[in-house]
Every structure is written in structure tokens, then in C-alpha cells.
C-alpha atoms as a PDB file:
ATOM      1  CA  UNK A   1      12.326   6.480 -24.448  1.00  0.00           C
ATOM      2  CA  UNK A   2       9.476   3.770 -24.061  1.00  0.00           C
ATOM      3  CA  UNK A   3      11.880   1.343 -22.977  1.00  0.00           C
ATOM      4  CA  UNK A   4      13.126   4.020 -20.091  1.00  0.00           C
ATOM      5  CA  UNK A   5       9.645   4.930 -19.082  1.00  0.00           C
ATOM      6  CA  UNK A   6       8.577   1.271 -18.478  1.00  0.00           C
ATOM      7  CA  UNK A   7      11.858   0.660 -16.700  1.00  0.00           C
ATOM      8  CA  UNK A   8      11.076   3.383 -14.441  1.00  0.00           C
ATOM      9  CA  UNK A   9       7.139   2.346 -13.790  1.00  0.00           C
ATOM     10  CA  UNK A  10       8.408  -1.084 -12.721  1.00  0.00           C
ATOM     11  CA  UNK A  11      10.961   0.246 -10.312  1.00  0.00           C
ATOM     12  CA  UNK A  12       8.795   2.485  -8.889  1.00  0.00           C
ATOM     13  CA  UNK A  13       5.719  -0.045  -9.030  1.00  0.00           C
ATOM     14  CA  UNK A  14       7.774  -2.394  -6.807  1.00  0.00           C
ATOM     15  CA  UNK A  15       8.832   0.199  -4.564  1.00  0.00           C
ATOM     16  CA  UNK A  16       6.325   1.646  -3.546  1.00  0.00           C
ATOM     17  CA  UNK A  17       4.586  -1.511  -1.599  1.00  0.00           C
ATOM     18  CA  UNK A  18       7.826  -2.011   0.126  1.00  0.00           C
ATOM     19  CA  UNK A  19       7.898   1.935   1.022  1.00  0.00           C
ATOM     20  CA  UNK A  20       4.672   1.947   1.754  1.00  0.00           C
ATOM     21  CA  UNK A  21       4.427  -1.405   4.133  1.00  0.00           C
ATOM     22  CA  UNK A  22       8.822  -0.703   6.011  1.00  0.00           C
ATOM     23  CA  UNK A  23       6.766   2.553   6.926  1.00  0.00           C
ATOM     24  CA  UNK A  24       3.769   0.603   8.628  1.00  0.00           C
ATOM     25  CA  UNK A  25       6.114  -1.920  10.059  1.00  0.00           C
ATOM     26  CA  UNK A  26       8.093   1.821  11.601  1.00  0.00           C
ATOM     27  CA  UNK A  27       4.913   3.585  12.895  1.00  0.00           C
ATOM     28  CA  UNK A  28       2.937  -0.293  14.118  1.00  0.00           C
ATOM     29  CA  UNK A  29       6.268  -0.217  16.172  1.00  0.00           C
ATOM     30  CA  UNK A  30       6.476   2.912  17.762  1.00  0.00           C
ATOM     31  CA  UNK A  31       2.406   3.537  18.463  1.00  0.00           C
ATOM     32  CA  UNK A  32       1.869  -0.157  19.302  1.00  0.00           C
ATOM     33  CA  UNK A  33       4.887  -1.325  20.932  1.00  0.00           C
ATOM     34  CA  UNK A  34       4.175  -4.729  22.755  1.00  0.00           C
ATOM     35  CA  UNK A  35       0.327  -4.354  22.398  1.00  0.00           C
ATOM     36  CA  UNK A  36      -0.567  -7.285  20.497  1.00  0.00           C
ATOM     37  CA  UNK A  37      -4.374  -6.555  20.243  1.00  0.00           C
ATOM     38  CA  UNK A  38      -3.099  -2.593  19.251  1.00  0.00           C
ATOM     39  CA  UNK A  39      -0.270  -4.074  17.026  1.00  0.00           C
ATOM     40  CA  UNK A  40      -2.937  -6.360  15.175  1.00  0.00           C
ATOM     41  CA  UNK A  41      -5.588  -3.702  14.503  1.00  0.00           C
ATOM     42  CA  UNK A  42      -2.893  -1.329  13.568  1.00  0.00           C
ATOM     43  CA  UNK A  43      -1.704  -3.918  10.974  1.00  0.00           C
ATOM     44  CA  UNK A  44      -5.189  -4.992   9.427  1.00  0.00           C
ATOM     45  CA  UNK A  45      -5.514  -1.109   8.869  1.00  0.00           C
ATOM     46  CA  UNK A  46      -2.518  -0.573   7.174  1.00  0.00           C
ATOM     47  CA  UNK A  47      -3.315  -3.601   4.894  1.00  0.00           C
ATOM     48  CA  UNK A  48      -7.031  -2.488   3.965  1.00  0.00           C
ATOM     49  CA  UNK A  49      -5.986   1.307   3.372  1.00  0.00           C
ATOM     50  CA  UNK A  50      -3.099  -0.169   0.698  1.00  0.00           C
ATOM     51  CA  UNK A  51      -5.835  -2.491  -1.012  1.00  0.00           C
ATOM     52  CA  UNK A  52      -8.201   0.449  -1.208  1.00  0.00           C
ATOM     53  CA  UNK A  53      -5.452   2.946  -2.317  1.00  0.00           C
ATOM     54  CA  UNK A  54      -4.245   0.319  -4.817  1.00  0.00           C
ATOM     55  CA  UNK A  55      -7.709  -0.221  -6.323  1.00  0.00           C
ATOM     56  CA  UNK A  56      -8.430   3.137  -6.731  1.00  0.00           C
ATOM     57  CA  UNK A  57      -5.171   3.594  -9.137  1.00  0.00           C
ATOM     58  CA  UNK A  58      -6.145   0.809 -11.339  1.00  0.00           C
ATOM     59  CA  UNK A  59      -9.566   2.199 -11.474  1.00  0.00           C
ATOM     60  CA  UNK A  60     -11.500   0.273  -9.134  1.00  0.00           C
ATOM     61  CA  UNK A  61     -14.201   3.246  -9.268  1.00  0.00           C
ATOM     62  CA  UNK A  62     -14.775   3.180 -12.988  1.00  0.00           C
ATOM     63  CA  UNK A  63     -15.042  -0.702 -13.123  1.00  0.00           C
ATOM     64  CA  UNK A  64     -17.953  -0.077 -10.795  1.00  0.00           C
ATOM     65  CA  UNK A  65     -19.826   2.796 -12.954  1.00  0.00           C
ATOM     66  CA  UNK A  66     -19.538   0.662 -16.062  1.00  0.00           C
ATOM     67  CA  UNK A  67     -21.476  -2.201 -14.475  1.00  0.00           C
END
């Protein structure tokens, strides 16, 4: 059952970036268009909310409160 479970966590641990960013990509597209100074900001966004959301689910926070 182990053996499933980790199976599973890696699937879905590569997944989800890819999900997560081919949804960026769609939305960049359609709200930015051609705008390259829209397109950029739109992009740097999406990037810093996935590092945020990705530190908080490895426990970013309670790395902190340890210190």
C-alpha cells in the first residue's frame, strides 16, 4: 500500500506545477494578450504566488518559528 501511496504523491507532485503553470500560461494569454509590460507582470506574479504556495506546504512557516 506504501508503494501505491508514494506512486501516487509523485504523480501528483509533478502534476501539479505543470497544472498549475499550462493554467497561467491560459489566463497570461487571454488577460494580457500582446501587452508585453502586462504579460511580464502577469508572469512574475504567477511565479512568486507558486514559490509562496509551495513553501508554505513544506512548512516554510514552522522553519521560521523554530529559529
Amino acid at each position: 500500500m506504501r508503494d501505491v501511496l508514494g506512486v501516487l504523491l509523485q504523480f501528483v507532485a509533478w502534476w501539479v506545477p505543470v497544472v498549475y503553470f499550462a493554467g497561467a500560461a491560459f489566463i497570461t494569454h487571454r488577460v494580457a494578450g500582446n501587452n508585453p509590460r502586462a504579460r511580464d507582470w502577469m508572469i512574475g506574479l504567477f511565479a512568486v504566488v507558486f514559490v509562496l504556495l509551495m513553501a508554505l506546504l513544506i512548512g516554510w512557516p514552522s522553519l521560521v518559528d523554530d529559529a
